[in-house]
C-alpha atoms as a PDB file:
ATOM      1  CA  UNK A   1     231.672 390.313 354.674  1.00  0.00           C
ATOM      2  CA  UNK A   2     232.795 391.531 351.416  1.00  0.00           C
ATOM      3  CA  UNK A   3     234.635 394.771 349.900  1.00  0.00           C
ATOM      4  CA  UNK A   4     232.404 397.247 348.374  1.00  0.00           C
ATOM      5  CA  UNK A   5     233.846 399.007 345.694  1.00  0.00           C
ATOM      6  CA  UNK A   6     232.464 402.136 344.836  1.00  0.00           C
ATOM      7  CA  UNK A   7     231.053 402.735 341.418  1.00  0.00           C
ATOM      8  CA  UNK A   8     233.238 405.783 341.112  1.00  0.00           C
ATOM      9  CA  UNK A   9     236.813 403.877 342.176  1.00  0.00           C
ATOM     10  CA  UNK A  10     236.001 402.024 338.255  1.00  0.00           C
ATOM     11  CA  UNK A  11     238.728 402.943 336.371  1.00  0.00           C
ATOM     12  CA  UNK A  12     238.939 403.114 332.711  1.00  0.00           C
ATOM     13  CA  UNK A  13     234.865 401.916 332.127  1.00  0.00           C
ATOM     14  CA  UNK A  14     233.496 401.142 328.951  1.00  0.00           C
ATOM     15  CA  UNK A  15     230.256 400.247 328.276  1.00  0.00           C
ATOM     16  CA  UNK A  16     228.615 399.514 324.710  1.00  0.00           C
ATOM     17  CA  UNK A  17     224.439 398.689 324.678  1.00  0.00           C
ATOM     18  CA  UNK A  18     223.236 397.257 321.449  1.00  0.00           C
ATOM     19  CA  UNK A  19     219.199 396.385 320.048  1.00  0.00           C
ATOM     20  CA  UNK A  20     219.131 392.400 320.071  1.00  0.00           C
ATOM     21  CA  UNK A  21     216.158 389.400 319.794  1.00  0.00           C
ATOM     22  CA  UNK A  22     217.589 387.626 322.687  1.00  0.00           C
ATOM     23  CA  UNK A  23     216.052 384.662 324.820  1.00  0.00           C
ATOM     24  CA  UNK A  24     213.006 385.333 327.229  1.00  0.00           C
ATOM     25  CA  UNK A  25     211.934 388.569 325.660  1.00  0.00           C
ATOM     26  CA  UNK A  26     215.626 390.363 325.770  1.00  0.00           C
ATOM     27  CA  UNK A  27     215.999 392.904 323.633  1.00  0.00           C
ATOM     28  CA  UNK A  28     219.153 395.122 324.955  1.00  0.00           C
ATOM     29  CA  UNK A  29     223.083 393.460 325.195  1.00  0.00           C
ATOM     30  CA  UNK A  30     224.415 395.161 327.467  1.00  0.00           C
ATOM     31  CA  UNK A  31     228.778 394.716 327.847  1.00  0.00           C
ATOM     32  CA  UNK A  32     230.870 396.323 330.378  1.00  0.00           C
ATOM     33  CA  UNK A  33     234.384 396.565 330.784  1.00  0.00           C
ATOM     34  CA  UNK A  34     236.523 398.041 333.755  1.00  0.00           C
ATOM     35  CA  UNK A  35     238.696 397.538 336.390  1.00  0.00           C
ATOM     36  CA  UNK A  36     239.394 398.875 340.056  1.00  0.00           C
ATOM     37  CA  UNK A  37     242.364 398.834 342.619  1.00  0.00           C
ATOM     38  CA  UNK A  38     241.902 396.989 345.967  1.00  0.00           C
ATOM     39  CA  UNK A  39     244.058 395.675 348.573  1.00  0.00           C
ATOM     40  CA  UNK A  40     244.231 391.533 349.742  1.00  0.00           C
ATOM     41  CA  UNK A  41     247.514 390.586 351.083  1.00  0.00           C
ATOM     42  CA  UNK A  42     249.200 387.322 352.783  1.00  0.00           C
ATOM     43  CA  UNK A  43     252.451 387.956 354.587  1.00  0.00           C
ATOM     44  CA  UNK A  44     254.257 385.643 356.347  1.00  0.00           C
ATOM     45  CA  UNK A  45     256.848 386.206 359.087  1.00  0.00           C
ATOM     46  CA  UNK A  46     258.091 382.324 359.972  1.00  0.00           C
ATOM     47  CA  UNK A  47     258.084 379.265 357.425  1.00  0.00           C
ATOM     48  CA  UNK A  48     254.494 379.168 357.200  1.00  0.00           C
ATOM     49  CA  UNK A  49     251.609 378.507 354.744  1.00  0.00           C
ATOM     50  CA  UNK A  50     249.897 382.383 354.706  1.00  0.00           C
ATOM     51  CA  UNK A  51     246.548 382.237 352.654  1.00  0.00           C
ATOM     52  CA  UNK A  52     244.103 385.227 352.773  1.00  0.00           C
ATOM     53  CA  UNK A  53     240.237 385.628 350.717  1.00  0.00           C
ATOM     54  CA  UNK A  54     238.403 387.955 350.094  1.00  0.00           C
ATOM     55  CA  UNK A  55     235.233 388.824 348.045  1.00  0.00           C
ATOM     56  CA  UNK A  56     234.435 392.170 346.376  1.00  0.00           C
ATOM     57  CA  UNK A  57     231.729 393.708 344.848  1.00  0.00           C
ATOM     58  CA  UNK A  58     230.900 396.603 342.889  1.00  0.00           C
ATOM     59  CA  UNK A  59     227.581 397.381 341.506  1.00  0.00           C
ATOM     60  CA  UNK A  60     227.479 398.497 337.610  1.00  0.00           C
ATOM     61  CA  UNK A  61     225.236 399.135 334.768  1.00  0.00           C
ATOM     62  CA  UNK A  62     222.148 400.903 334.426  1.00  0.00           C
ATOM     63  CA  UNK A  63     219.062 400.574 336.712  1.00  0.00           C
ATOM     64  CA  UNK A  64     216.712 397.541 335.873  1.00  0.00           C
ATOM     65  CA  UNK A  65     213.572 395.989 337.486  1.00  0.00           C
ATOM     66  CA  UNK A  66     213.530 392.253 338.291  1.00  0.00           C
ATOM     67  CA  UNK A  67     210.967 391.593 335.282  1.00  0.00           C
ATOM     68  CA  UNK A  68     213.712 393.877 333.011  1.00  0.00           C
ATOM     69  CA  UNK A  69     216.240 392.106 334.163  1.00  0.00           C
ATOM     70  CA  UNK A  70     216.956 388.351 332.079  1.00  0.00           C
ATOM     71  CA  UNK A  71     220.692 387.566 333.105  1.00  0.00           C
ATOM     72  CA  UNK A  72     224.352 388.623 333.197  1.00  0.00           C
ATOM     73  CA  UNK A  73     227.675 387.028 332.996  1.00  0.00           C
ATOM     74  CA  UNK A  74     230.830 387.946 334.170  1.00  0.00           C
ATOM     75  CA  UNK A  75     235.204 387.000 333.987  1.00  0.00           C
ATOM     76  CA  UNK A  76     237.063 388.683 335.456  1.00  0.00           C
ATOM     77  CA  UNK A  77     241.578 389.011 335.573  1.00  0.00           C
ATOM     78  CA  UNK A  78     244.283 390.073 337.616  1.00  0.00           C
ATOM     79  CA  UNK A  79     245.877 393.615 337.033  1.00  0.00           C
ATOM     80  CA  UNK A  80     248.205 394.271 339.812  1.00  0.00           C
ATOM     81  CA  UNK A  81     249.821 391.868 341.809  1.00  0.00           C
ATOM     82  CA  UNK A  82     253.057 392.301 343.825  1.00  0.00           C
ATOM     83  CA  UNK A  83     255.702 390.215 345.558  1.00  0.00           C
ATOM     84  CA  UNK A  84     258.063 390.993 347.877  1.00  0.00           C
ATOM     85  CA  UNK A  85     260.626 388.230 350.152  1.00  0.00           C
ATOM     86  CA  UNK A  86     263.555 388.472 352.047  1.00  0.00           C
ATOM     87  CA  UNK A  87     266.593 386.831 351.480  1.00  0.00           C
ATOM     88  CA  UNK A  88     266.414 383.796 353.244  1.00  0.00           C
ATOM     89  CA  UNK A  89     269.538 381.417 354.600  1.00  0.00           C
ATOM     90  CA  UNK A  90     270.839 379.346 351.935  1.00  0.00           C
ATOM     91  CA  UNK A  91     268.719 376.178 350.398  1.00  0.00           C
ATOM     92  CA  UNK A  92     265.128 377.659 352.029  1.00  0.00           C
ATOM     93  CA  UNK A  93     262.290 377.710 349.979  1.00  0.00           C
ATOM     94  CA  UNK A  94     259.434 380.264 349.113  1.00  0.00           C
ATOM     95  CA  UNK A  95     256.569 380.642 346.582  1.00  0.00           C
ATOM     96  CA  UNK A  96     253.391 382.579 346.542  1.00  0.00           C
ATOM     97  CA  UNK A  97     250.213 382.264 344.319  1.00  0.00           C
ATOM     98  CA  UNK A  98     247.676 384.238 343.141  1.00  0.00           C
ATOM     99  CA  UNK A  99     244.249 383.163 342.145  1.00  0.00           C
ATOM    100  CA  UNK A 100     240.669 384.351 341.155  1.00  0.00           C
ATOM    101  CA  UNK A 101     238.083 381.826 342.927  1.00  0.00           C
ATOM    102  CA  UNK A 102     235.161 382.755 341.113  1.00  0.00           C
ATOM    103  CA  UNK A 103     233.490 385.700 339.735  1.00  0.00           C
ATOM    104  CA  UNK A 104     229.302 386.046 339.139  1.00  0.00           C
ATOM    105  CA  UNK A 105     226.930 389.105 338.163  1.00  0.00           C
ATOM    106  CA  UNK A 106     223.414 388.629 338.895  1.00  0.00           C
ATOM    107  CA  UNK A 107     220.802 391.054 339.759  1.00  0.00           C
ATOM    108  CA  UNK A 108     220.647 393.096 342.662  1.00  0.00           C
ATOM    109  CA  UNK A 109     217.301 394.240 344.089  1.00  0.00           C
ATOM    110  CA  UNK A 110     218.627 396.906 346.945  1.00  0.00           C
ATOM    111  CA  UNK A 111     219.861 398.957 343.605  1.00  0.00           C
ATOM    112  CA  UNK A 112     218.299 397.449 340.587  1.00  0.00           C
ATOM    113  CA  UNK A 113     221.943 397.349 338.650  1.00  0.00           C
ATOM    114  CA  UNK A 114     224.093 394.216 338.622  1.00  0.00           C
ATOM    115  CA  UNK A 115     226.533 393.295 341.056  1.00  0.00           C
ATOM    116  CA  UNK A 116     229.667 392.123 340.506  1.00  0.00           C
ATOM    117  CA  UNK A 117     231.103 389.915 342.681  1.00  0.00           C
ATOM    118  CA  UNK A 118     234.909 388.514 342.504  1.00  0.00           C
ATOM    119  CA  UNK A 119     236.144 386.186 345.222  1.00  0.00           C
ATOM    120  CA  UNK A 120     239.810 385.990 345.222  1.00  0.00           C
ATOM    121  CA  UNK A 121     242.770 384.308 347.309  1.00  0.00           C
ATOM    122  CA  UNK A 122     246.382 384.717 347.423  1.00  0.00           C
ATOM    123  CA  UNK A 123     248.932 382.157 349.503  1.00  0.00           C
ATOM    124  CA  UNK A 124     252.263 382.847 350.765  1.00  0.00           C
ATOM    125  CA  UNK A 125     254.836 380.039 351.977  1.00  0.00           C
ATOM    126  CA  UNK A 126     258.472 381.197 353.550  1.00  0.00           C
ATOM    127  CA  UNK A 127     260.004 382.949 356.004  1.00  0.00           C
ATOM    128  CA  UNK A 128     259.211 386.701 355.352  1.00  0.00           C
ATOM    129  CA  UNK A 129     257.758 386.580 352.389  1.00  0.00           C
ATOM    130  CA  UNK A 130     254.621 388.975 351.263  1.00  0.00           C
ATOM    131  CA  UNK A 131     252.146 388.617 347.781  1.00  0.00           C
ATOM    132  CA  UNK A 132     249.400 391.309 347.190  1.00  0.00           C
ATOM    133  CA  UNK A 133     246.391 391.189 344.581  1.00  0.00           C
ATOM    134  CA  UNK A 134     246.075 394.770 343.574  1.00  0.00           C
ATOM    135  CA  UNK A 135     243.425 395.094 341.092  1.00  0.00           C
ATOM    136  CA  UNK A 136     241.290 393.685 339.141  1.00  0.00           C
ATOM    137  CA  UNK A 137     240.115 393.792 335.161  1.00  0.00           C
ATOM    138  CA  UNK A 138     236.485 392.725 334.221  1.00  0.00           C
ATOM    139  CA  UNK A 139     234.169 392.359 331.365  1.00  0.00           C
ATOM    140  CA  UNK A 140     230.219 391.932 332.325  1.00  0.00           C
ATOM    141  CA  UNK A 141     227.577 391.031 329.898  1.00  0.00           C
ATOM    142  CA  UNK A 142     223.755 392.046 330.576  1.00  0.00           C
ATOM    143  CA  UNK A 143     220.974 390.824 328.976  1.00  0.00           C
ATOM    144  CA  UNK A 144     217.393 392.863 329.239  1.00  0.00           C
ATOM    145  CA  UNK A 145     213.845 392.997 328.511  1.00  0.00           C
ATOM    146  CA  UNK A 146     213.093 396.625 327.935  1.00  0.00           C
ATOM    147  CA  UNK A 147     210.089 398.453 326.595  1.00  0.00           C
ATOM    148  CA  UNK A 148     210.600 400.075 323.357  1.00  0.00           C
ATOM    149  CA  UNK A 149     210.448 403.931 323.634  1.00  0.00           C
END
């Protein structure tokens, strides 16, 4: 099950709408930037392979109805990660990685806003070693069909 971020833990939002002829009827460009804190962790206590994923969400942008709503596109980057290992004995090895899996926006119906959704991963190897994603930065693009008022 994924993380649900609420819309108020968005840190540092900016959002910019703009008139455009766009595909399919569009007519608003909607762009979106942010970023939130959040917690995924792998720690490992023997020599081991740790690897931990999650997915989170966050829902964003104004309120649109399905026939409104043409399509959205979304990257998204790291912001905080951390690190953290013990000294091992002499010659042992340890790495850790990081990694975004995928990100997609699309249309939710529940709300009528877009959801964001960012899968992510991180992977620990050797003995006592610990590697955290922290937050994440992300810029979302919304294209709409919207009456003219």
């Amino acid at each position: 099950m994924a993380v649900k971020i609420l819309p108020n833990q968005i840190e540092n939002i900016q959002q910019l709408e703009a008139v455009v002829a766009g595909p399919d009827d569009a007519n608003r460009l909607v762009i979106i930037n942010g970023q939130f804190e959040c917690y995924l962790q792998a720690f490992s206590q023997g020599p081991n392979y740790i690897s931990q994923k999650e997915i989170f969400t966050v829902l964003i942008g104004p309120v649109f109805t399905k026939k409104q709503f043409v399509q959205a596109n979304a990257t998204a980057s790291l912001t905080k990660t951390g690190f953290q290992t013990t000294a091992g004995a002499a010659g042992s090895m340890s790495n850790s990685g990081w990694q975004i899996l995928g990100v997609d926006a699309d249309w939710d119906d529940e709300s009528g806003q877009v959801e964001l959704r960012i899968e992510a991963q991180v992977n620990v190897f050797g003995s006592q070693n610990q590697a955290s994603i922290l937050g994440f930065g992300f810029h979302v693009t919304i294209l709409a069909a919207v009456a003219a008022a």
